[in-house]
C-alpha atoms as a PDB file:
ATOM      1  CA  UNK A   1       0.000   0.000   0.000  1.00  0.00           C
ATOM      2  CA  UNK A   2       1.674   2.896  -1.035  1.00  0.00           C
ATOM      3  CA  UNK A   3       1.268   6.019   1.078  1.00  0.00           C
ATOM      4  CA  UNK A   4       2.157   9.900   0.964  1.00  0.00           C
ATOM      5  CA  UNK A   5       4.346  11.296   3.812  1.00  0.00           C
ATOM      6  CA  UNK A   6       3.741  15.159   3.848  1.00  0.00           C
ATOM      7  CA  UNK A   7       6.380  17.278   5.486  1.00  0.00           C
ATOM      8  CA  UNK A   8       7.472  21.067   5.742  1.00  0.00           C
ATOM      9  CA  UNK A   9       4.953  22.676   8.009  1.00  0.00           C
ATOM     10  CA  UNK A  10       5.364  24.833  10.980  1.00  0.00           C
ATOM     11  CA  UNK A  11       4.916  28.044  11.716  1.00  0.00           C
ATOM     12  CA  UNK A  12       5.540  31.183   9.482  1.00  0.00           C
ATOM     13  CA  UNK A  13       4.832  35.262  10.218  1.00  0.00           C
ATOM     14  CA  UNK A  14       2.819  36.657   7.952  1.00  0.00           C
ATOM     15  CA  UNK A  15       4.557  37.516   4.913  1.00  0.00           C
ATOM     16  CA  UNK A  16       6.822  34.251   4.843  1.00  0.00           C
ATOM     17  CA  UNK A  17       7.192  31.296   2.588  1.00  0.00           C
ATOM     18  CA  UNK A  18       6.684  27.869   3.517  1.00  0.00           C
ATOM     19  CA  UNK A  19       7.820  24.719   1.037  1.00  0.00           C
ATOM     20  CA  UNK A  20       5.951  21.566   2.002  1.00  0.00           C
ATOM     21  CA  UNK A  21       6.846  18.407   0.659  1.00  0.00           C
ATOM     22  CA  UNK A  22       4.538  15.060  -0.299  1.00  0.00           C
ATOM     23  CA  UNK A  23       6.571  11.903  -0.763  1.00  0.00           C
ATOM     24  CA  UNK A  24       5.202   8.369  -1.864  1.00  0.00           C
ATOM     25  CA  UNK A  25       6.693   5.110  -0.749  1.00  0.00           C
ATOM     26  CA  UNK A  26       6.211   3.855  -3.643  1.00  0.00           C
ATOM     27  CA  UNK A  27       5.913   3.882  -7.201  1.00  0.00           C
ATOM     28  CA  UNK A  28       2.701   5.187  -8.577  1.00  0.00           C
ATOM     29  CA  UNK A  29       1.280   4.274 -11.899  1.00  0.00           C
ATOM     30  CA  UNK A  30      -1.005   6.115 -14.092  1.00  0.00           C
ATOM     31  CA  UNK A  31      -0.967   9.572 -12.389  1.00  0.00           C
ATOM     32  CA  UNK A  32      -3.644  12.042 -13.757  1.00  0.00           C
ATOM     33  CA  UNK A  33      -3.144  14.885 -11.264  1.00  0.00           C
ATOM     34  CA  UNK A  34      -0.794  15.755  -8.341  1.00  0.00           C
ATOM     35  CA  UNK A  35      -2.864  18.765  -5.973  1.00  0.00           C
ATOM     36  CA  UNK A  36      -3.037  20.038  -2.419  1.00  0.00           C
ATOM     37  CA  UNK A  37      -6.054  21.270  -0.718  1.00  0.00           C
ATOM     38  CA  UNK A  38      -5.801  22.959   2.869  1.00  0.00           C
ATOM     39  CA  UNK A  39      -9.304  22.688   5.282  1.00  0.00           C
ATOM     40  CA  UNK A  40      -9.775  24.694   7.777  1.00  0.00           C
ATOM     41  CA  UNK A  41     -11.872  23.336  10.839  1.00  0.00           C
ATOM     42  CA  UNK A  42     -15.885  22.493   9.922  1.00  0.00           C
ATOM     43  CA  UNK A  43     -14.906  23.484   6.391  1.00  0.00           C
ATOM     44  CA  UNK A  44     -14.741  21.138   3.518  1.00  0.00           C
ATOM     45  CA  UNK A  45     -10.853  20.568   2.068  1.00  0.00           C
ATOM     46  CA  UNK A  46     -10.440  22.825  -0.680  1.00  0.00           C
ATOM     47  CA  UNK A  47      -8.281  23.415  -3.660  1.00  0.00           C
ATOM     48  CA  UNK A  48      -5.068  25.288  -3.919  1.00  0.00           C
ATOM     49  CA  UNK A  49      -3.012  23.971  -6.707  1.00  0.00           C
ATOM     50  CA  UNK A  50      -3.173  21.339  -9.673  1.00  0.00           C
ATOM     51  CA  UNK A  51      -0.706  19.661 -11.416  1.00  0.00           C
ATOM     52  CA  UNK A  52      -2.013  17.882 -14.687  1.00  0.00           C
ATOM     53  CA  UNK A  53       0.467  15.850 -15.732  1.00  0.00           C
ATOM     54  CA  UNK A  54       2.998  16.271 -17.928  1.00  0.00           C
ATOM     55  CA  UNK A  55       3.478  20.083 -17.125  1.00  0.00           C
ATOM     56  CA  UNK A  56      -0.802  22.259 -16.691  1.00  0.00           C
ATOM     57  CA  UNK A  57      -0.844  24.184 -13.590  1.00  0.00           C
ATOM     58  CA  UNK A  58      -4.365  25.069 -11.897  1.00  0.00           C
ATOM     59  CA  UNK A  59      -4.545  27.715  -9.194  1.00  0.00           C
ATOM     60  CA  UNK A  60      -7.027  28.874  -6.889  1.00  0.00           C
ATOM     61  CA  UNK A  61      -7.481  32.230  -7.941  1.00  0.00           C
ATOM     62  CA  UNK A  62      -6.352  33.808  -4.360  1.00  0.00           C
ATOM     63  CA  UNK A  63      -3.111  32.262  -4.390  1.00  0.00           C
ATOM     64  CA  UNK A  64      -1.646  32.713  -7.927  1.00  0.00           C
ATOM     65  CA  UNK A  65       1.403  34.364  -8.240  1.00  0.00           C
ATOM     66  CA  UNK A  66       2.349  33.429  -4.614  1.00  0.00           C
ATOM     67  CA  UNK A  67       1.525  29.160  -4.393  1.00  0.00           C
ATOM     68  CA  UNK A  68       3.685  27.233  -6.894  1.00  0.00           C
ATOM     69  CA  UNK A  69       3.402  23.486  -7.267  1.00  0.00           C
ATOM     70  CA  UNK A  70       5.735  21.286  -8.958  1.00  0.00           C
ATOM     71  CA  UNK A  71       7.127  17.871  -8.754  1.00  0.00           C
ATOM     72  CA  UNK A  72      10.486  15.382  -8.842  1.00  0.00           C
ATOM     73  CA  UNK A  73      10.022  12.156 -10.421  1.00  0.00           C
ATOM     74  CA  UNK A  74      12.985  11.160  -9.454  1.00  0.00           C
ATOM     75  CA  UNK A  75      12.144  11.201  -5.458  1.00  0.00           C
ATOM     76  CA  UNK A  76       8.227  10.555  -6.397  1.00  0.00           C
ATOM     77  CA  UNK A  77       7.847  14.047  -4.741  1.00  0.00           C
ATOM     78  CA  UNK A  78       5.376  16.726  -5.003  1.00  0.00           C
ATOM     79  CA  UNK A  79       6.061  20.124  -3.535  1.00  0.00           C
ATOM     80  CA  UNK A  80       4.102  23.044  -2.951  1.00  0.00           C
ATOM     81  CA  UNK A  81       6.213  26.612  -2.525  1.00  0.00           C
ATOM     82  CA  UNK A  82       3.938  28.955  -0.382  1.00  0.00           C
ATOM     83  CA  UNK A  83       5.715  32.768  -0.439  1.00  0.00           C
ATOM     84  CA  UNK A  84       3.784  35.877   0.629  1.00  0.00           C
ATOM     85  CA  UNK A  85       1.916  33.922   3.227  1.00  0.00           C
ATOM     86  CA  UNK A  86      -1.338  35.671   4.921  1.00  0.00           C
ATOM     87  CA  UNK A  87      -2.715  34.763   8.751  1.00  0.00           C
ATOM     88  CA  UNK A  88      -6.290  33.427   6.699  1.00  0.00           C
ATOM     89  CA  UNK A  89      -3.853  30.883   5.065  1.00  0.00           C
ATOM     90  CA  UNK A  90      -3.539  29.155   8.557  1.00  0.00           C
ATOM     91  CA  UNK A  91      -5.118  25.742   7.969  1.00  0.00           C
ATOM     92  CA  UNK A  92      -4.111  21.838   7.636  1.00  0.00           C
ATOM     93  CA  UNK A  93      -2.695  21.376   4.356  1.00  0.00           C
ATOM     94  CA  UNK A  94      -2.776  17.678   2.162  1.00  0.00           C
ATOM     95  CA  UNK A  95      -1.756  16.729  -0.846  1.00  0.00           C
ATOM     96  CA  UNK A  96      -3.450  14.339  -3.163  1.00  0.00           C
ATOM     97  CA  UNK A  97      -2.484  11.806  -6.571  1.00  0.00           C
ATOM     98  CA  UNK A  98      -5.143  10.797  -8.251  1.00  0.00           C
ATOM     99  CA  UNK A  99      -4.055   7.724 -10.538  1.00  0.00           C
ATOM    100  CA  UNK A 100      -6.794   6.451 -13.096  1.00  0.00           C
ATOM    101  CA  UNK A 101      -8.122   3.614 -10.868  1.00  0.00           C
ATOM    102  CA  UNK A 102      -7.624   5.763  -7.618  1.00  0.00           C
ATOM    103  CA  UNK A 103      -7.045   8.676  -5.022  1.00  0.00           C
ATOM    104  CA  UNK A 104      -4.131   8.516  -2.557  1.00  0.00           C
ATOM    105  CA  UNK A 105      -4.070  11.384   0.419  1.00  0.00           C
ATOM    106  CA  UNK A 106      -1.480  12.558   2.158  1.00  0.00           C
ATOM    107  CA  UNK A 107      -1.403  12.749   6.447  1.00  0.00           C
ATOM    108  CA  UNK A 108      -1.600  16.260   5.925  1.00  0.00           C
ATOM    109  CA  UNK A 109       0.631  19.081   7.640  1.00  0.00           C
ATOM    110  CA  UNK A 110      -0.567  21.977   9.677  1.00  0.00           C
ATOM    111  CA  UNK A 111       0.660  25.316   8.416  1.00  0.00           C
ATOM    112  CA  UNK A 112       0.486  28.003  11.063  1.00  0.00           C
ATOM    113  CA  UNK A 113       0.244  32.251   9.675  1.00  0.00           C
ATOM    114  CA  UNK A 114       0.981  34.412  12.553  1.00  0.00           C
ATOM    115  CA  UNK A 115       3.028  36.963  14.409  1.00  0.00           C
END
């Protein structure tokens, strides 16, 4: 069972960048998309970024120009850069690969905006 290890949270003051991480265990076949979503509490998990493979970028419209998502093959990573953070950005943040036959989540990684 593969699974995705998210990493690079913390706490950031406003204004800051953040680079968190999403590592499978394994090899993944098929991928369609590579994305991250952040949910704040009693709030559905929303999307921030979109990576259609080989190289289309979606953003949520807030966060363009500031959220860049990309990936390494080679360490079956997917990375989301965070710069210009704002204190509303404080939520739990996952990542998600959707392969044809299925969905795998990340543990997700709180991300903390504040002074």
């Amino acid at each position: 069972q593969v699974q995705l290890v998210q990493s690079g949270g913390g706490l950031v003051q406003p204004g800051g960048s953040l680079r968190l991480s999403c590592t499978a265990s394994g090899s993944i076949v098929d991928i369609v998309t590579m994305g991250w979503y952040r949910q704040a509490p009693g709030q559905e998990r929303a999307s921030v970024a979109l990576l259609i493979l080989p190289e289309t970028t979606r953003y949520e419209a807030s966060v363009q120009g500031r959220f860049t998502i990309s990936r390494d093959n080679a360490k079956n990573t997917v990375y989301l850069q965070m710069n210009e953070l704002k204190p509303e950005e404080t939520d739990v943040y996952y990542c998600k690969i959707r392969a044809i036959d299925r969905d795998f989540w990340g543990n997700g990684t709180r991300v903390t905006v504040s002074s």
